[in-house]
C-alpha atoms as a PDB file:
ATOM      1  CA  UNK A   1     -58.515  14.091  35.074  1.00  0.00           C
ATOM      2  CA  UNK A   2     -54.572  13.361  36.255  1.00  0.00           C
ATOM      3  CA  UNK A   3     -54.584   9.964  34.150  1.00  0.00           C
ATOM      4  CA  UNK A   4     -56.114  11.928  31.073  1.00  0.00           C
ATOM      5  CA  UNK A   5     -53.277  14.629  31.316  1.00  0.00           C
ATOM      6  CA  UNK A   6     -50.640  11.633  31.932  1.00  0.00           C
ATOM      7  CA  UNK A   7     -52.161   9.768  28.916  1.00  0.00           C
ATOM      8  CA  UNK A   8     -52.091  12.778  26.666  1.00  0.00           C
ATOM      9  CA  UNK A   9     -48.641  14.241  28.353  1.00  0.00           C
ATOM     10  CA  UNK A  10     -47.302  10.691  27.075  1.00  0.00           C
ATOM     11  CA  UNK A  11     -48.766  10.735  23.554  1.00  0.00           C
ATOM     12  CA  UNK A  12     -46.950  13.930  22.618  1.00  0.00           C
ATOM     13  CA  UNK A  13     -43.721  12.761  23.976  1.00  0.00           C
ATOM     14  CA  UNK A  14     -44.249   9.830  21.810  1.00  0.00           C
ATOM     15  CA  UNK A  15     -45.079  12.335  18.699  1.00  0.00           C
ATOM     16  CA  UNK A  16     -42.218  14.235  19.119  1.00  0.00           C
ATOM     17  CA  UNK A  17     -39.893  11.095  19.433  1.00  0.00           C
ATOM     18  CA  UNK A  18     -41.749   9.389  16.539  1.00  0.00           C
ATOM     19  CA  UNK A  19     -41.049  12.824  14.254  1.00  0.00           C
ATOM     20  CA  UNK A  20     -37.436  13.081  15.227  1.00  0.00           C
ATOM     21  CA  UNK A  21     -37.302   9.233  14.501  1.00  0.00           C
ATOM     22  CA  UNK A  22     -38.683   9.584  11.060  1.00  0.00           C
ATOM     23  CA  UNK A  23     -37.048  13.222  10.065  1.00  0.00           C
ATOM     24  CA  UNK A  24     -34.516  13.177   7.140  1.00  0.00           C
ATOM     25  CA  UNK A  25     -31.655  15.486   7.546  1.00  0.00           C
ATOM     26  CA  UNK A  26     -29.518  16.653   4.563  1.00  0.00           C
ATOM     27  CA  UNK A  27     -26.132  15.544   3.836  1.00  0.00           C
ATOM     28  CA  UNK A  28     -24.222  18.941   5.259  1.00  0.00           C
ATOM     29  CA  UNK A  29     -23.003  20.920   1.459  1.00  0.00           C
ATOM     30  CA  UNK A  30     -19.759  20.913   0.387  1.00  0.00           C
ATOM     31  CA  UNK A  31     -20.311  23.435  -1.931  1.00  0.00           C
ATOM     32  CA  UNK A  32     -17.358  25.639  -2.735  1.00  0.00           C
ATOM     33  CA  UNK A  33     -17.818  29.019  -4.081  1.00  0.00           C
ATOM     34  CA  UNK A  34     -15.104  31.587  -5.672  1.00  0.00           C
ATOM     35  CA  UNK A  35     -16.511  34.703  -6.082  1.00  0.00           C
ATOM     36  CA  UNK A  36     -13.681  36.357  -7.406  1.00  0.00           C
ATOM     37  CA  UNK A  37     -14.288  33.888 -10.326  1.00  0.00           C
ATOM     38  CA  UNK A  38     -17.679  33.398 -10.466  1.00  0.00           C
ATOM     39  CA  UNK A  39     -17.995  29.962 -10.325  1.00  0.00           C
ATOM     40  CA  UNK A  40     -18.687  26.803  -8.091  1.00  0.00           C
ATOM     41  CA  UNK A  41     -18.389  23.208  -7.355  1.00  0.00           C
ATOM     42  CA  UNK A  42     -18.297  20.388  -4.872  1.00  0.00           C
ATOM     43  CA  UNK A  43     -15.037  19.142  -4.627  1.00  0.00           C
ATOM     44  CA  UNK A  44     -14.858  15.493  -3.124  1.00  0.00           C
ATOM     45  CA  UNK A  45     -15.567  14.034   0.099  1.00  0.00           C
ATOM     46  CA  UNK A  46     -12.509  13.911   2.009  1.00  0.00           C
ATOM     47  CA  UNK A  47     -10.434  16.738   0.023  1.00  0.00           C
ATOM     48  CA  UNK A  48      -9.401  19.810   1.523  1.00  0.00           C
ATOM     49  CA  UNK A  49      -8.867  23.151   0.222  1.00  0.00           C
ATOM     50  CA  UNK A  50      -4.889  23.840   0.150  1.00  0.00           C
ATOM     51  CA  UNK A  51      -3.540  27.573   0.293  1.00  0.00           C
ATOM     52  CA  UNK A  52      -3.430  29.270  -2.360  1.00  0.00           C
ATOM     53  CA  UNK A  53       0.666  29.142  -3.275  1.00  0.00           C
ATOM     54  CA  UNK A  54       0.365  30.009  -7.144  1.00  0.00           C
ATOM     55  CA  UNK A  55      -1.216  33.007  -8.408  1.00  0.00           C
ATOM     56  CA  UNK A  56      -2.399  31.222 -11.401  1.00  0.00           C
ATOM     57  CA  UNK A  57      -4.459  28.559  -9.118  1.00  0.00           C
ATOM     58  CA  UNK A  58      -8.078  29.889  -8.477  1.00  0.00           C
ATOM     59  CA  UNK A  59      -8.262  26.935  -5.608  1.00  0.00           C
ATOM     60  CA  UNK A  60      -6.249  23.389  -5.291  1.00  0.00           C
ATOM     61  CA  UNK A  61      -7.851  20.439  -3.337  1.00  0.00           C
ATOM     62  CA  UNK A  62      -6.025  17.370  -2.296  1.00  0.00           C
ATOM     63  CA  UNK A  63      -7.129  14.333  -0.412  1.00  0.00           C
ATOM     64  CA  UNK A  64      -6.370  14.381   3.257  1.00  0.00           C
ATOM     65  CA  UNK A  65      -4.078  11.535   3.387  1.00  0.00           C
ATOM     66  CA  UNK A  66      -1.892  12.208  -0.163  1.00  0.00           C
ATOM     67  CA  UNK A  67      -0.388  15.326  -1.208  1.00  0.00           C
ATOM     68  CA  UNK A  68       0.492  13.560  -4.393  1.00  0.00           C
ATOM     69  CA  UNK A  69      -2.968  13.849  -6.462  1.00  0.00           C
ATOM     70  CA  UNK A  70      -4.439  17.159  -6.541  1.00  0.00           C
ATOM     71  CA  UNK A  71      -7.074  18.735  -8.365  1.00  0.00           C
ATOM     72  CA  UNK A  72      -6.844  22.334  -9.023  1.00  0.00           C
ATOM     73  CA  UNK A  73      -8.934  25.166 -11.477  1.00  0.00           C
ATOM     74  CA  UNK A  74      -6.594  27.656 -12.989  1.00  0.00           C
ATOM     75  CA  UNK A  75      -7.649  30.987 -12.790  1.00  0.00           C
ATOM     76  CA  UNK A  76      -9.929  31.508 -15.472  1.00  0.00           C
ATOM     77  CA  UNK A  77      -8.614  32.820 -19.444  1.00  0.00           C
ATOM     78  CA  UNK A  78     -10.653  35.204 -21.407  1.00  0.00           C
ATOM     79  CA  UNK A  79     -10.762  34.398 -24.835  1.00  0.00           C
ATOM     80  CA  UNK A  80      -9.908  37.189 -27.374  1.00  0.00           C
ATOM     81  CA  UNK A  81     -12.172  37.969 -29.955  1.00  0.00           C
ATOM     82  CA  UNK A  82     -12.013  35.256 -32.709  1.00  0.00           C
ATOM     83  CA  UNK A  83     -10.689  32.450 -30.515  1.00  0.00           C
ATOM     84  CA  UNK A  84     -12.872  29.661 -29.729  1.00  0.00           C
ATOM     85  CA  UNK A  85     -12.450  26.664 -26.877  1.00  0.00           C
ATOM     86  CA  UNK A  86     -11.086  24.493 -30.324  1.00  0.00           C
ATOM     87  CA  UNK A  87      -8.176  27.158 -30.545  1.00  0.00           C
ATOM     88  CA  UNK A  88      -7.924  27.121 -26.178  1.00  0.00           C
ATOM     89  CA  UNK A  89      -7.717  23.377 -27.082  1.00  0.00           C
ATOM     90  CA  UNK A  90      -5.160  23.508 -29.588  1.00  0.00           C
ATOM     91  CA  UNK A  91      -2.825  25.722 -27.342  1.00  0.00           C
ATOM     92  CA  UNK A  92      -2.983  23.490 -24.331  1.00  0.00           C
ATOM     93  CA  UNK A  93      -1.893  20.625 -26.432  1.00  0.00           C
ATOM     94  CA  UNK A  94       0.649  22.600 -28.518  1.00  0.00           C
ATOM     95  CA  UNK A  95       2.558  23.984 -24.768  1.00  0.00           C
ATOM     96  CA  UNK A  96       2.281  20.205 -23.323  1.00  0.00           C
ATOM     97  CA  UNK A  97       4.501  19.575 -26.552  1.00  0.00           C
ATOM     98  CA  UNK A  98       6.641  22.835 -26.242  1.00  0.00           C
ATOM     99  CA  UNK A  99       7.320  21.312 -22.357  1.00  0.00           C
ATOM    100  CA  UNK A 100       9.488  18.732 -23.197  1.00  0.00           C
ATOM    101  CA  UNK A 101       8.014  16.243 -21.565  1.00  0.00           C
ATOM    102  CA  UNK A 102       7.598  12.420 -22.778  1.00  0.00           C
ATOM    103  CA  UNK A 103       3.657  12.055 -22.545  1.00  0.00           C
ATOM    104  CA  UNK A 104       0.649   9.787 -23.735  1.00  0.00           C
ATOM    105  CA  UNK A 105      -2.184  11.079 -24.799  1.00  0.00           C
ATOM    106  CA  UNK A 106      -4.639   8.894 -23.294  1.00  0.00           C
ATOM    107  CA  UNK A 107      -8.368  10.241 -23.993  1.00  0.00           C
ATOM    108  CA  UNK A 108      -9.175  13.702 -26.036  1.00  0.00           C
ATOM    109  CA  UNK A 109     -12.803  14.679 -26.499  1.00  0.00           C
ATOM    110  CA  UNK A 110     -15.416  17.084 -26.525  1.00  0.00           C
ATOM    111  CA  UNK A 111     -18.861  17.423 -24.830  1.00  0.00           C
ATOM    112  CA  UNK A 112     -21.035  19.301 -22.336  1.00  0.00           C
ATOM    113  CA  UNK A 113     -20.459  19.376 -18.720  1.00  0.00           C
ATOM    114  CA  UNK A 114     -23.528  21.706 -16.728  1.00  0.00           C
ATOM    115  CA  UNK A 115     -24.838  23.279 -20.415  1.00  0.00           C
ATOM    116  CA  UNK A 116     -21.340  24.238 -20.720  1.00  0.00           C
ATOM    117  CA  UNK A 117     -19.243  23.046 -23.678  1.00  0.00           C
ATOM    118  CA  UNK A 118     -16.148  21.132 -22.398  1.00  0.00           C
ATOM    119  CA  UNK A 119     -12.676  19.972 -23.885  1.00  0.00           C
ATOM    120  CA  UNK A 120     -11.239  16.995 -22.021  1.00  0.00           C
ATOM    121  CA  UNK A 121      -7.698  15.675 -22.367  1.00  0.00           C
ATOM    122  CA  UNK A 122      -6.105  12.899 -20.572  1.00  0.00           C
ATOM    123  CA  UNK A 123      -2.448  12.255 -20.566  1.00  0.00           C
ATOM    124  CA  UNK A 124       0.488  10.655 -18.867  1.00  0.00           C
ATOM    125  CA  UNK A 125       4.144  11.223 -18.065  1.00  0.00           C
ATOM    126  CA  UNK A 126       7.105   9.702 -16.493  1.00  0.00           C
ATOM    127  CA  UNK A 127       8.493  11.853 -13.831  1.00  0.00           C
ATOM    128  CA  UNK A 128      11.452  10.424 -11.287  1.00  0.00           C
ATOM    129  CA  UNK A 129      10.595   7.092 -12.533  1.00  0.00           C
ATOM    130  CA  UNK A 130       6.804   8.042 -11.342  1.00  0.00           C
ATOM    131  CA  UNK A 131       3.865   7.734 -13.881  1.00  0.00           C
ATOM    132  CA  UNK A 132       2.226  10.565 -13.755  1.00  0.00           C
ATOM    133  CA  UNK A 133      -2.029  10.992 -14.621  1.00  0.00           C
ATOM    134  CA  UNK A 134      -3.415  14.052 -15.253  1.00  0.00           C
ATOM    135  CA  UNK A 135      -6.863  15.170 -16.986  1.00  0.00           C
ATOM    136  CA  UNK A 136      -7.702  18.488 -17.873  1.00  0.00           C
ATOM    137  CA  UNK A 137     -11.059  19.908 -18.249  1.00  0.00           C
ATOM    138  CA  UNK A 138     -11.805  22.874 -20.334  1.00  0.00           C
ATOM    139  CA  UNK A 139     -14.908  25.107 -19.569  1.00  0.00           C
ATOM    140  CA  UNK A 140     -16.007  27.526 -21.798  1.00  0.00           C
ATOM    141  CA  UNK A 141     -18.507  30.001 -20.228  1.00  0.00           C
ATOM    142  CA  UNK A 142     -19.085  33.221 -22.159  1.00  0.00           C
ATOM    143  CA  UNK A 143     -15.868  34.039 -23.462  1.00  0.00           C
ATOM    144  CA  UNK A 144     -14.311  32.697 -20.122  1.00  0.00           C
ATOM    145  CA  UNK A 145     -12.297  29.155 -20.291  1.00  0.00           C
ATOM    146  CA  UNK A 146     -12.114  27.648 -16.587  1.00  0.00           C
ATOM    147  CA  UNK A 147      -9.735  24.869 -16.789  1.00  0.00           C
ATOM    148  CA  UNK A 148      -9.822  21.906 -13.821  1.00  0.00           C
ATOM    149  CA  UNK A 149      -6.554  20.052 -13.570  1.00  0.00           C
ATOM    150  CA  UNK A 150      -6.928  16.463 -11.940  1.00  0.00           C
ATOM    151  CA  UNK A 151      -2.919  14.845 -11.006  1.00  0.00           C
ATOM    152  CA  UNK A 152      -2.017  11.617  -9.790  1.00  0.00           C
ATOM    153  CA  UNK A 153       0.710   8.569  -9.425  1.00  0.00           C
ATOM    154  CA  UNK A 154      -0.485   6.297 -12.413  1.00  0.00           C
ATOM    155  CA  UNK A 155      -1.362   3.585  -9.374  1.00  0.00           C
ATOM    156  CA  UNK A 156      -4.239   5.866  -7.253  1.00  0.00           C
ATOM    157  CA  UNK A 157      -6.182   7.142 -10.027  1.00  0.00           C
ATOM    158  CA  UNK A 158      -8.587   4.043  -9.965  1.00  0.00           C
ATOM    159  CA  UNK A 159      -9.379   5.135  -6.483  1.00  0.00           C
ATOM    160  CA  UNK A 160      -9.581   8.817  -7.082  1.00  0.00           C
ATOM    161  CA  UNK A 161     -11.218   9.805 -10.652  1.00  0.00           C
ATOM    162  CA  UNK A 162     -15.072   8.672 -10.300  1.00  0.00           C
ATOM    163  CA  UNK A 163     -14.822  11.513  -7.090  1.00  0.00           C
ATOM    164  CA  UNK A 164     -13.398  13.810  -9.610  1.00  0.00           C
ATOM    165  CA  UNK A 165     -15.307  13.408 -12.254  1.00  0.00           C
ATOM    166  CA  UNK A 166     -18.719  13.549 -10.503  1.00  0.00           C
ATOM    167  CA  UNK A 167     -17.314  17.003  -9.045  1.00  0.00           C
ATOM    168  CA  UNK A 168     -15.967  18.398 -12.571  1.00  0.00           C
ATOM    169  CA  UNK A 169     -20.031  17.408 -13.172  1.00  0.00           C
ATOM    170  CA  UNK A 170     -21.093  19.564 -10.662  1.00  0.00           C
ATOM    171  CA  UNK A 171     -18.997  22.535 -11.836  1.00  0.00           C
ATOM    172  CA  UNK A 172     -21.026  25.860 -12.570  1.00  0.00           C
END
C-alpha cells in the first residue's frame, strides 16, 4: 500500500513538472493605451515612453540608448466639415515648405493601415550638418486625423524603421 502511494505520489509530481515543461506563456503586452485620445498601439521593444514636454504630443517614445530618434503621435486634429485626409495631406506638405527648411521628399503615398485610410510621407533634412529622417503617418478615423511622427540621424534608420513600421501597423 506505501509503494502504491509512493508510485502514484511520484507520477503526479512528474505530471505537474511535465505540464509546466510543456506550458506556453505569452510574450508580456506592450500595449499602450491613451484614453484621452482614444486610441492604441504597441510601440517597439526597447522604447520607452518619455514625459510628456509638448502639449501638442499625445505620447513620444524613444529607444533606451538614443535620444536622437523618436517617434511621437500628435494630439489628434478634427477635420472641419468639407476637409478630407487629401486636404490634411496637402497642409502638412504646404507648412514643411512654409518652414524653411531644405528637405527631400523621399516616399509619398496612400493606403490603409488597421481599416483606417493612411497618408504617408517620408522626407529628409540637413540640420547642423546632421541628415535628418523623418516619416509621418496620417490616420484618418471618423473625422479625427492621428498623425505618428518617426525621427532619426539619416545613419540609424536602417536599424530602427521595420520596429516602427510594424507598430504604426498595430495602431488602432
Amino acid at each position: 500500500m506505501k509503494k502504491t502511494l509512493s508510485i502514484l505520489a511520484w507520477c503526479i509530481v512528474c505530471i505537474f513538472l511535465l505540464a509546466g515543461c510543456t506550458q506556453q506563456t505569452e510574450p508580456p503586452t506592450r500595449t499602450y493605451i491613451n484614453s484621452l485620445y482614444g486610441f492604441s498601439f504597441d510601440p517597439p521593444a526597447g522604447w520607452e515612453q518619455i514625459p510628456d514636454l509638448d502639449p501638442s504630443i499625445a505620447v513620444q517614445f524613444s529607444p533606451l540608448n538614443t535620444s536622437d530618434v523618436s517617434l511621437f503621435i500628435a494630439v489628434p486634429f478634427t477635420l472641419s466639415e468639407g476637409r478630407s485626409l487629401s486636404t490634411f495631406a496637402d497642409q502638412t506638405e504646404e507648412n514643411l515648405i512654409e518652414s524653411g527648411i531644405q528637405f527631400t521628399i523621399l516616399h509619398r503615398d496612400w493606403g490603409t493601415t488597421s481599416q483606417l485610410s493612411t497618408y504617408e510621407i517620408a522626407y529628409s533634412y540637413e540640420q547642423n550638418g546632421t541628415t535628418k529622417y523623418v516619416k509621418q503617418v496620417a490616420l484618418l478615423r471618423t473625422r479625427t486625423v492621428f498623425l505618428i511622427t518617426f525621427t532619426a540621424p539619416e545613419p540609424l534608420v536602417e536599424q530602427y524603421l521595420a520596429q516602427v513600421d510594424q507598430s504604426i501597423r498595430t495602431f488602432l
